[in-house]
Protein backbone atom coordinates (compact mmCIF):
# COMPACT_ATOMS: atom_id res chain seq x y z
CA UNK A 1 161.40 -67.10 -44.25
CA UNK A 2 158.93 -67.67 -47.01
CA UNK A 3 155.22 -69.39 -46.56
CA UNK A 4 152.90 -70.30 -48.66
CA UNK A 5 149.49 -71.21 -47.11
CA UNK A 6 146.87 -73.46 -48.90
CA UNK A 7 145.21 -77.38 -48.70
CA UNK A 8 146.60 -80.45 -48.59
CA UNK A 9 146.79 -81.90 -51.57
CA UNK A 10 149.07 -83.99 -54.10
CA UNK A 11 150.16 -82.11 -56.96
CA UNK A 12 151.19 -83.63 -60.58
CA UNK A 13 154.50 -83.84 -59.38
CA UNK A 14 153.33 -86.85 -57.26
CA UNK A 15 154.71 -84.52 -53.52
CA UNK A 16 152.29 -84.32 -51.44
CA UNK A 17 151.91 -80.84 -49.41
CA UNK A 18 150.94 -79.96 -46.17
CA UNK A 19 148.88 -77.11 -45.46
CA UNK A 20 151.98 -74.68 -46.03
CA UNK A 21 155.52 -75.19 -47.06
CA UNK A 22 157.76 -72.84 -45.38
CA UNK A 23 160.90 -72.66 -46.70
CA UNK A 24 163.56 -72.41 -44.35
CA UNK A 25 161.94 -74.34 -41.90
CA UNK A 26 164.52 -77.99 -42.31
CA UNK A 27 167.49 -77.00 -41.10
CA UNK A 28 169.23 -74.68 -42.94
CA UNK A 29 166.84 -73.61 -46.16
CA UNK A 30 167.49 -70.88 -47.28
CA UNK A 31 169.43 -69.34 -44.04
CA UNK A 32 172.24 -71.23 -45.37
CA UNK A 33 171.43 -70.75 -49.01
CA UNK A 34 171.34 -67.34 -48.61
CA UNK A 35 174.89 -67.15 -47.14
CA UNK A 36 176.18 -68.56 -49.91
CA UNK A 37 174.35 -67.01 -52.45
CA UNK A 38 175.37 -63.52 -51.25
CA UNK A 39 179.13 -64.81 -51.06
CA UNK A 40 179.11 -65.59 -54.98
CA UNK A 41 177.26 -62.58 -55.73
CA UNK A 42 180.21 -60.13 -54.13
CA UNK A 43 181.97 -60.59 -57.34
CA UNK A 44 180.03 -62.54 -59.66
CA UNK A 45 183.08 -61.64 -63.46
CA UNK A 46 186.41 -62.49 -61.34
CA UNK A 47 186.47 -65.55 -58.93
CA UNK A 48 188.00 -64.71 -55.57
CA UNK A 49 191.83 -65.85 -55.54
CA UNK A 50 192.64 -68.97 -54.00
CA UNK A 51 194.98 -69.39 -51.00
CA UNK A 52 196.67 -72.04 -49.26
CA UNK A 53 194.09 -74.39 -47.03
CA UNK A 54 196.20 -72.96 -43.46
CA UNK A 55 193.82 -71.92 -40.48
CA UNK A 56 193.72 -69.25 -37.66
CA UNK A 57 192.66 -69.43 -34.37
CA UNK A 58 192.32 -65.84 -32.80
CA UNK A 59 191.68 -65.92 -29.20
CA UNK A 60 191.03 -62.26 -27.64
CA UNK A 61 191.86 -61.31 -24.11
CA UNK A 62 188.73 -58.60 -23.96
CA UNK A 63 189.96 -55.30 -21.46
CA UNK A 64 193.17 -55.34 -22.41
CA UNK A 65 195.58 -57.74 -20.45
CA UNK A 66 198.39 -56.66 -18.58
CA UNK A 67 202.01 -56.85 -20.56
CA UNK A 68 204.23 -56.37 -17.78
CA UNK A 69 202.55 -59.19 -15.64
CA UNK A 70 202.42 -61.67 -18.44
CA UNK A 71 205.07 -61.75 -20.97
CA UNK A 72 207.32 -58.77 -19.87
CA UNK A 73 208.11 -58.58 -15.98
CA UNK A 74 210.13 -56.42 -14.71
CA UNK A 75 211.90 -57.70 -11.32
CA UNK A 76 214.47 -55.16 -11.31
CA UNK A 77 211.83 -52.44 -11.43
CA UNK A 78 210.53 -50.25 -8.34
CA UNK A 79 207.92 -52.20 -6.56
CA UNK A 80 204.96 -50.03 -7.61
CA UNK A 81 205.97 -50.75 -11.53
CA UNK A 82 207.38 -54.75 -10.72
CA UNK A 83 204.21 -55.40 -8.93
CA UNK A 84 203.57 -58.70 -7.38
CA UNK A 85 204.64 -61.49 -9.66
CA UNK A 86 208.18 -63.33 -10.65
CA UNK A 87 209.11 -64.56 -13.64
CA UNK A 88 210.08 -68.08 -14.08
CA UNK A 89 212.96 -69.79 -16.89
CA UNK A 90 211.25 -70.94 -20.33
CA UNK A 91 212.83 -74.18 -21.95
CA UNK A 92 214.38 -71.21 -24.04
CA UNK A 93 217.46 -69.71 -22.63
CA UNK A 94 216.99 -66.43 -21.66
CA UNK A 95 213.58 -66.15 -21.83
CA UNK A 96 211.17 -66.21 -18.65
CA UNK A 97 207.36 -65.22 -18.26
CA UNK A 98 205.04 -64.91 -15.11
CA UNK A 99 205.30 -67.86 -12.64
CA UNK A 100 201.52 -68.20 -13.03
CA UNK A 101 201.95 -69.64 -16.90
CA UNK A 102 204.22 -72.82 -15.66
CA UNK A 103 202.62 -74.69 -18.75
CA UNK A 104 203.73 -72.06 -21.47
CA UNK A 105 207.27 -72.08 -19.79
CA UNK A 106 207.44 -75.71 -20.48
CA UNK A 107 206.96 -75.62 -24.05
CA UNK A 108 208.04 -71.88 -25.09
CA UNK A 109 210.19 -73.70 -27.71
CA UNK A 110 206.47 -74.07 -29.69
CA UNK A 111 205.40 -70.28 -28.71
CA UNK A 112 206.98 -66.85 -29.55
CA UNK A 113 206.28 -63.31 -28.50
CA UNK A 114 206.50 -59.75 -29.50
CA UNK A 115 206.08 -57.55 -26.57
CA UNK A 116 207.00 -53.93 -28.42
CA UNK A 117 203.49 -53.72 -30.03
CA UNK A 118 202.23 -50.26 -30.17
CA UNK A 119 198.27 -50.46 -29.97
CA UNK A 120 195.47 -47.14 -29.64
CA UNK A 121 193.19 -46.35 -26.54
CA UNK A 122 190.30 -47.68 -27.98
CA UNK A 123 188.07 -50.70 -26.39
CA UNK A 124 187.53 -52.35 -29.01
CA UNK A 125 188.73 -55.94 -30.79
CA UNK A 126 188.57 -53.59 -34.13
CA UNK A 127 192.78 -52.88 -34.48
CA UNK A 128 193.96 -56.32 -33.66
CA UNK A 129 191.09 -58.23 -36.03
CA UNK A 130 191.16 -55.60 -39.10
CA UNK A 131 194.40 -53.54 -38.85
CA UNK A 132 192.19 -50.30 -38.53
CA UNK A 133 191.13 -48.53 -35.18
CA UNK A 134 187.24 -48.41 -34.58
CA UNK A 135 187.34 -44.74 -35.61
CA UNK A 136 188.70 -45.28 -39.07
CA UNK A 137 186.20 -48.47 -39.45
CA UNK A 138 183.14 -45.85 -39.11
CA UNK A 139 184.19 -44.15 -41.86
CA UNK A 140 185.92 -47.07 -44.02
CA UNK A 141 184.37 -50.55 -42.85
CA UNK A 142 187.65 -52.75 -42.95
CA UNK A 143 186.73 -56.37 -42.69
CA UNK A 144 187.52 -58.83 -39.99
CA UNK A 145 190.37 -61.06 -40.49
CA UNK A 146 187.99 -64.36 -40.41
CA UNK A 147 185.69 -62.20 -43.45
CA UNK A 148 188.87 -62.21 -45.83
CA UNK A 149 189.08 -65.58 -45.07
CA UNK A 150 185.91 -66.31 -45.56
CA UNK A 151 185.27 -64.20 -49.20
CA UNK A 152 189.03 -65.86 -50.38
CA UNK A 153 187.91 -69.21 -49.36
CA UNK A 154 184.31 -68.95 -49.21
CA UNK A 155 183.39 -71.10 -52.97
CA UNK A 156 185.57 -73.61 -51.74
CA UNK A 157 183.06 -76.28 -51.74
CA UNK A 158 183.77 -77.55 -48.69
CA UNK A 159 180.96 -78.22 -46.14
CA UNK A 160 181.51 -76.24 -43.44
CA UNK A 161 181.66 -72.37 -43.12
CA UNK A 162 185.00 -70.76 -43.66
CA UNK A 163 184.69 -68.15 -40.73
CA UNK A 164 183.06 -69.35 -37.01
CA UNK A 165 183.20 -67.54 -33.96
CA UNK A 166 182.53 -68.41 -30.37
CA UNK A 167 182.07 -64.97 -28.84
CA UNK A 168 179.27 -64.30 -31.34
CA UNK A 169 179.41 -61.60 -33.28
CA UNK A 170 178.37 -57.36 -33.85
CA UNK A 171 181.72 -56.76 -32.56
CA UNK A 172 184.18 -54.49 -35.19
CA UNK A 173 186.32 -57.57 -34.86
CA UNK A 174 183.86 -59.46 -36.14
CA UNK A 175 182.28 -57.83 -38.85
CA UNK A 176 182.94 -58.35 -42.63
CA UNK A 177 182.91 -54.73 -43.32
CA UNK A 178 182.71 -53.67 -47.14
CA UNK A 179 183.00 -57.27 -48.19
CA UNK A 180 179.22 -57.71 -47.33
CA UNK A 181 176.86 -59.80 -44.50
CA UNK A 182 177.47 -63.52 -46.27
CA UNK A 183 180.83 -62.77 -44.94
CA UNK A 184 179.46 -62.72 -41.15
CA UNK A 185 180.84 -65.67 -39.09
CA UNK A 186 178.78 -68.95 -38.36
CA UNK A 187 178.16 -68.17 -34.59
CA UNK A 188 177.30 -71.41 -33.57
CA UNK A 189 174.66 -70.51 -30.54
CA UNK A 190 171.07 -70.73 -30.72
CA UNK A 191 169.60 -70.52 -33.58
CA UNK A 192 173.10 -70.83 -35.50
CA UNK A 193 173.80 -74.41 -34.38
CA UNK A 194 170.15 -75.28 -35.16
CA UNK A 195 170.80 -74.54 -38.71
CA UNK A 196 173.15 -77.43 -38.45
CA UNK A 197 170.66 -79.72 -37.76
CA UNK A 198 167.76 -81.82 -39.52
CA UNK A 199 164.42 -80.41 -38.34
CA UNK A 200 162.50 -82.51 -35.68
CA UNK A 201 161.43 -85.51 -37.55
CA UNK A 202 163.04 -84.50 -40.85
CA UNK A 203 165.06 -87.80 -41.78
CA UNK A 204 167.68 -88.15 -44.48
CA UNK A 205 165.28 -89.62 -47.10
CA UNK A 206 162.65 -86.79 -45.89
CA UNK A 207 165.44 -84.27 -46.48
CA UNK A 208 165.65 -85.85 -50.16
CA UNK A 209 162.09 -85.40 -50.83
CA UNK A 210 162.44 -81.91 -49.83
CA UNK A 211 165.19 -80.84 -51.30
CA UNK A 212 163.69 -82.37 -54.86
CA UNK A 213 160.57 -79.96 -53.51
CA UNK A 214 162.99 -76.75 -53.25
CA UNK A 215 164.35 -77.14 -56.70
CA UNK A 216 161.03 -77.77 -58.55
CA UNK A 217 160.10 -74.78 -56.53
CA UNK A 218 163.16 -72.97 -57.67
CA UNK A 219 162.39 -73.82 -61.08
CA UNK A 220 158.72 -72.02 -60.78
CA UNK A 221 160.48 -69.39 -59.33
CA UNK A 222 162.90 -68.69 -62.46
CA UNK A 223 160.13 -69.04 -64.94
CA UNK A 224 158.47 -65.97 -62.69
CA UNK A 225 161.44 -63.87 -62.73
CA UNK A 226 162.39 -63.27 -66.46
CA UNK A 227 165.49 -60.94 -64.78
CA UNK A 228 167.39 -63.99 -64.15
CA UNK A 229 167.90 -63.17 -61.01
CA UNK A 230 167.26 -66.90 -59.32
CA UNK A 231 170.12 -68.63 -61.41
CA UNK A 232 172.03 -70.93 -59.76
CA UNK A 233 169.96 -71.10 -56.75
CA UNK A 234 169.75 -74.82 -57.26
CA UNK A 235 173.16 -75.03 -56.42
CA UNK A 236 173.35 -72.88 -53.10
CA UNK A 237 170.98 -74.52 -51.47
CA UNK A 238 172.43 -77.95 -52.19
CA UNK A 239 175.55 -76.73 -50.41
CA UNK A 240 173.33 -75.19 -47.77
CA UNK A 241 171.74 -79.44 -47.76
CA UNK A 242 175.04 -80.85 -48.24
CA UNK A 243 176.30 -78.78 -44.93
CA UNK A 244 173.44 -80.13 -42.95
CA UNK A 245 173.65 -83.57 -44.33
CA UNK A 246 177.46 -84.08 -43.76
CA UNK A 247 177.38 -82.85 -39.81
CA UNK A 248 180.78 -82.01 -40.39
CA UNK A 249 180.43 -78.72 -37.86
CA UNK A 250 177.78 -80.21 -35.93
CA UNK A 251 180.48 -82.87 -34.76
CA UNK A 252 183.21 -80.64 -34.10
CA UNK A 253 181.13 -78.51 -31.63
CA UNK A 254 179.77 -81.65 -29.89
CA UNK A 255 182.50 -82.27 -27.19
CA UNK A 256 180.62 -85.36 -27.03
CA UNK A 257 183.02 -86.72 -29.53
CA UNK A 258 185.91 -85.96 -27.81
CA UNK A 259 187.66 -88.43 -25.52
CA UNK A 260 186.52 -87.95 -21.96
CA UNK A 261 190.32 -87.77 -20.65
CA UNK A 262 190.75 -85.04 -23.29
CA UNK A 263 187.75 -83.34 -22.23
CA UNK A 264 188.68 -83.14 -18.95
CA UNK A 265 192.20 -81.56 -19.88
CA UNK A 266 189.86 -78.75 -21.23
CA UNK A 267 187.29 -78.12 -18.33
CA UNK A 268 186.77 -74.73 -18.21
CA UNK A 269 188.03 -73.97 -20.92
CA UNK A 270 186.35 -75.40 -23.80
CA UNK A 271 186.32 -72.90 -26.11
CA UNK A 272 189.93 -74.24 -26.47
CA UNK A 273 189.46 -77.35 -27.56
CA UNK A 274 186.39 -76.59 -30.15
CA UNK A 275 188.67 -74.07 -31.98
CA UNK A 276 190.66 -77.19 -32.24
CA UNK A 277 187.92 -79.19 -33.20
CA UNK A 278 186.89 -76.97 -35.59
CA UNK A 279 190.07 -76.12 -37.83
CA UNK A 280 190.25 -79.75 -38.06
CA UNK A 281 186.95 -80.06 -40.03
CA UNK A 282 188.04 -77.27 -42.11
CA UNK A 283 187.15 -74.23 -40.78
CA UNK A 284 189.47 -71.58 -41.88
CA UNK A 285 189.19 -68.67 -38.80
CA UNK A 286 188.19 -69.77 -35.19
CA UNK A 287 188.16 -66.42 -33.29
CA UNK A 288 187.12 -67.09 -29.39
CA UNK A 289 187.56 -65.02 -26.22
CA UNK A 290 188.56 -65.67 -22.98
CA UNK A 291 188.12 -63.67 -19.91
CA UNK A 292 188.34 -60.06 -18.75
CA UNK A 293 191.25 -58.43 -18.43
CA UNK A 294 189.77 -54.63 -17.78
CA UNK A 295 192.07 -54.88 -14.40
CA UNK A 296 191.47 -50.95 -12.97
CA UNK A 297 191.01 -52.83 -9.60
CA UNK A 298 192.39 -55.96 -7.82
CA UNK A 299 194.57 -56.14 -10.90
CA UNK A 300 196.94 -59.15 -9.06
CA UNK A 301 194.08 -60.99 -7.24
CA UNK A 302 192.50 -61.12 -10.75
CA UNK A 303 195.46 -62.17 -12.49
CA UNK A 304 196.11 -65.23 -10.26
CA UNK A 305 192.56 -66.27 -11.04
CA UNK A 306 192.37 -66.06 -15.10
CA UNK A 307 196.07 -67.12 -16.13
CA UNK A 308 196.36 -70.35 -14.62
CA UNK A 309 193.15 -71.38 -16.23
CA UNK A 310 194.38 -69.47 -19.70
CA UNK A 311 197.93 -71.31 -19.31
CA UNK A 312 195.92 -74.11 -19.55
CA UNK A 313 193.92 -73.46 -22.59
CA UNK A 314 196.97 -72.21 -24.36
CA UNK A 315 199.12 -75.30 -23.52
CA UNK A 316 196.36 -77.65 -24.12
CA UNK A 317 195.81 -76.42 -27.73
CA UNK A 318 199.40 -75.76 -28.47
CA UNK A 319 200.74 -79.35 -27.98
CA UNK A 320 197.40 -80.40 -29.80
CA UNK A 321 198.30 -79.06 -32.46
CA UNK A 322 201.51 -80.49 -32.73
CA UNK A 323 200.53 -84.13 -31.43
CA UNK A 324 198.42 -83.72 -34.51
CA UNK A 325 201.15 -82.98 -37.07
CA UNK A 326 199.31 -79.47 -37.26
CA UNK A 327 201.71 -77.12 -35.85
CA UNK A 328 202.54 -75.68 -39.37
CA UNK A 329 199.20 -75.63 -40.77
CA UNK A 330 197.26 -73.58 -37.90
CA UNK A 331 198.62 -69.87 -36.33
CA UNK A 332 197.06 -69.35 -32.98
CA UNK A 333 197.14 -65.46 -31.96
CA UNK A 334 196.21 -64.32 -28.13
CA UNK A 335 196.38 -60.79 -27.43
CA UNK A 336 194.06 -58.00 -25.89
CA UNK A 337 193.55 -54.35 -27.52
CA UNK A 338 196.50 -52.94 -25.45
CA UNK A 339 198.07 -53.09 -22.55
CA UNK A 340 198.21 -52.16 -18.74
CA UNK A 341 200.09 -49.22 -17.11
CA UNK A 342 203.21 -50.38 -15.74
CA UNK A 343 202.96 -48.40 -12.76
CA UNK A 344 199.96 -49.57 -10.28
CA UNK A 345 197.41 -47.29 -9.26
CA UNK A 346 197.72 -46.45 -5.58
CA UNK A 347 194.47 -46.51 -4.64
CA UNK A 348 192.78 -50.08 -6.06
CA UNK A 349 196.03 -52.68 -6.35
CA UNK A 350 195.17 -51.87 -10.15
CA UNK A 351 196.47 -50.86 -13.47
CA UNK A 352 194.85 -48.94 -16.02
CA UNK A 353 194.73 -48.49 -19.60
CA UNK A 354 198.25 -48.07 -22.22
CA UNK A 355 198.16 -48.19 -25.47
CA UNK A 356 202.08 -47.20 -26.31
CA UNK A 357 202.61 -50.94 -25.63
CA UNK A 358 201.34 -54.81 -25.28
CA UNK A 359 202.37 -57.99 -25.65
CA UNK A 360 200.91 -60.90 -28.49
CA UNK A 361 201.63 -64.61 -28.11
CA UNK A 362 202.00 -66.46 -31.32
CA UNK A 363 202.12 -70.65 -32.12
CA UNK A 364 202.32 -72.27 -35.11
CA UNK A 365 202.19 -71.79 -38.86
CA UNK A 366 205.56 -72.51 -39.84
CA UNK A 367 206.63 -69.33 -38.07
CA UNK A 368 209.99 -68.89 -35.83
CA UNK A 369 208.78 -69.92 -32.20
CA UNK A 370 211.13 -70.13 -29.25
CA UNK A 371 212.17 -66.33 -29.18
CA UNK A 372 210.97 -63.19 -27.60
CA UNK A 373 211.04 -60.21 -30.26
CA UNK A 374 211.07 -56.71 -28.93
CA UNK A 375 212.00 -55.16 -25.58
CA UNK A 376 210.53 -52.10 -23.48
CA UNK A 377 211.76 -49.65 -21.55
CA UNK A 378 213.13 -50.85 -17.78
CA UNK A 379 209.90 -49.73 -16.21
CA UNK A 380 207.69 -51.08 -19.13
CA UNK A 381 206.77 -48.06 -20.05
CA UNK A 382 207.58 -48.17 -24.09
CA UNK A 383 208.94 -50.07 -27.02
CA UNK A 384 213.25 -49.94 -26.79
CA UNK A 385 214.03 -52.03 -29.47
CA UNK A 386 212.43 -53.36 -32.58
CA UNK A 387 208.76 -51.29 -32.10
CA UNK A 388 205.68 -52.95 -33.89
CA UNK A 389 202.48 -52.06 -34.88
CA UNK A 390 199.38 -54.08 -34.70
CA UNK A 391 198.61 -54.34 -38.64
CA UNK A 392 202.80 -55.30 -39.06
CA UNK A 393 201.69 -58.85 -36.93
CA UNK A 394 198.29 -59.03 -38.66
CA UNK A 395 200.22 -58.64 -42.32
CA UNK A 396 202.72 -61.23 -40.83
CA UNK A 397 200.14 -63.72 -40.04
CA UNK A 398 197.79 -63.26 -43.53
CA UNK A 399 201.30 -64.17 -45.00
CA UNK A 400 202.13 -67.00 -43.25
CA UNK A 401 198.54 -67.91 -44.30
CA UNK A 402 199.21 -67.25 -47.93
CA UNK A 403 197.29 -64.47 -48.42
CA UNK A 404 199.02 -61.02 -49.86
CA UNK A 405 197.73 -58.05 -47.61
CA UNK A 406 198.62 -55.97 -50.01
CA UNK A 407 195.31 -57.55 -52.24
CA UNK A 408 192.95 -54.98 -52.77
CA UNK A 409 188.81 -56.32 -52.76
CA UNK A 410 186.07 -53.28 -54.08
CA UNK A 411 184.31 -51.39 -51.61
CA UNK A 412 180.99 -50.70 -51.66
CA UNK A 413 181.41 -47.58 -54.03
CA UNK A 414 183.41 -49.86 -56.31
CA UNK A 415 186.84 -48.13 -54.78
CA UNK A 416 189.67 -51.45 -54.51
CA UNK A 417 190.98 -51.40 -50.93
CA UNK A 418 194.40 -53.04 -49.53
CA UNK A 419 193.16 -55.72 -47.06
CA UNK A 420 196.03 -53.36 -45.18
CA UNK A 421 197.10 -50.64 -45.20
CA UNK A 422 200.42 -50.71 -43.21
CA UNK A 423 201.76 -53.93 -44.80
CA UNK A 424 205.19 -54.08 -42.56
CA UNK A 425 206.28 -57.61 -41.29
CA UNK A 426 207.50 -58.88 -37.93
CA UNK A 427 210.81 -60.04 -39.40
CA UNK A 428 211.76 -62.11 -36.63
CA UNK A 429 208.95 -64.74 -37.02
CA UNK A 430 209.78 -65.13 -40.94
């Protein structure tokens, strides 16, 4: 935020001043500008490569939901592994899932999952959002999967931000890593949906004057700095205007718009339907979470609360996708950072955490849906046929998106890194 203090007065310009002009101060200024500005100055010689205009919606189960109540029951099981739930018949033959997800089991001919992931121990929304564990992102700083999105699509010219996420953001999963901060997501919550609006009494022909303003100021500016260093800053913050002036993203996140029956589809879970919202005004990455699934205690009583209520959201977005004529052009990814231990802990009705195996539910994107890929063990203990790692789905879905993971982008010591590493595919969905 910049301010320059002085007296009223009209200059020979013919714009009058108040007694400061803080930039910054309508909307999104320079906030916005500066986003932009820092995208295009990641790699200033060699334009970032373009990619198909597909979207993502990542929703994240945060604790770690439990695979073998979910997607991978296991009725023939002792009762301290089966636990407390039956399965139910999909639309698919052959395949069932819990009784408490009636709504997925009604349309699992739009929805596939791989339940032979292999995760790590770690907390963290690091392995399933960048392919690396939390450990290796200390040393490394892998970006996000909504920050690749953002730095390949980010000079798109399109008025609304490429990456947005409604669980905030400081999380590894999150993070853009070694691409740089102008990769950060739009977190639209206090002050971030502000910057998508005009300032209190700031009106579109106000907003012209202003803008005018910002550019003569600009032009002051470059006549100061003889490095050259304020070139092109005419033309970030008119994007940075254009995005406030267009309310493009403002819309989408006011569920005002939506039509009440809709709406009410969605109660309680929102979040749902402005990811929709959102990839339909362009966004390229939604990421969202829903719940917590850290079930050490009450594991079954906790379970019957949260997965009626995430069936819902699911559903709800799946089929609104596809009543939309979307169902190729958006992937929607739910999954936790591992799984649950498939025998209960005696003592709280609980399970704890695993990591040698989890389940992920994918929609859309042109992939294969109406199939369950993978099997465990008969106590769902571990992988027993066609064992996946995290980064194989991740590479899946950034190729179904268009995007190589095998690209390389320079680190901050100038070193080119593979957006991933382990660049295997989940077959099945291809």
């Amino acid at each position: 935020m910049l301010t320059f203090w002085g007296d009223r007065q009209r200059y020979c310009d013919n714009i009058s001043r108040r007694n400061f002009l803080r930039i910054g101060a309508f909307g999104a200024g320079l906030t916005l500008a500066d986003v932009l500005r820092l995208r295009a100055a990641q790699n200033p010689v060699t334009p970032a490569k373009p990619t198909p205009q597909k979207a993502a919606i990542m929703i994240y189960l945060p604790g770690g939901p439990s695979h073998i109540d979910m997607y991978d029951l296991k009725p023939e099981a002792p009762k301290e592994f089966r636990g407390e739930f039956k399965p139910i018949q999909t639309n698919v033959p052959g395949v069932q899932i819990c009784e408490h997800m009636p709504l997925q089991a009604r349309m699992w001919d739009k929805l596939a999952c791989v339940r032979s992931l292999i995760s790590t121990e770690e907390h963290s929304d690091s392995l399933v959002s960048t392919g690396y564990s939390e450990v290796a992102n200390r040393i490394s700083s892998h970006p996000a999967f909504g920050s690749v999105i953002s730095k390949l699509r980010g000079d798109s010219g399109n008025d609304v931000p490429p990456f947005v996420s409604l669980r905030g953001g400081g999380s590894p999963g999150t993070e853009p890593g070694y691409l740089g901060v102008g990769h950060r997501p739009f977190t639209p919550s206090g002050a971030g949906v502000e910057n998508l609006r005009l300032a209190n009494g700031v009106n579109t022909s106000r907003m012209d004057d202003r803008k005018d303003l910002l550019g003569k100021f600009d032009t002051a500016r470059r006549e100061i700095d003889a490095s050259g260093t304020m070139k092109g800053m005419d033309s970030f913050a008119g994007r940075a205007f254009d995005m406030i002036a267009s309310g493009i993203v403002r819309k989408a996140l006011d569920l005002k718009n939506e039509d009440p029956k809709t709406r009410d589809r969605y109660k309680g879970v929102e979040q749902f339907l402005t990811a929709r919202r959102l990839v339909e005004a362009g966004v390229g990455c939604v990421t969202l979470s829903y719940g917590g699934w850290d079930t050490h205690t009450s594991n079954f009583k906790e379970l019957k609360r949260m997965l009626p209520e995430l069936d819902r959201g699911i559903a709800n977005l799946v089929q609104d996708l596809h009543d939309r004529g979307m169902q190729d052009d958006v992937i929607t990814v739910v999954w936790g950072e591992f799984g649950r231990t498939p025998k209960i802990n005696s003592s709280d009705a609980g399970r704890d955490h695993w990591a040698p195996v989890m389940s992920a539910l994918i929609a859309g994107g042109g992939l294969k849906m109406g199939q369950m890929i993978g099997s465990t063990s008969a106590k769902g203990e571990y992988p027993k046929e066609r064992p996946y790692k995290v980064p194989h789905l991740l590479s899946t879905i950034y190729s179904a998106m268009g995007i190589d993971p095998s690209y390389t982008f320079p680190n901050g010591a100038g070193r080119p890194m593979y957006i991933l590493d382990d660049r295997d595919k989940v077959e099945e969905l291809l």
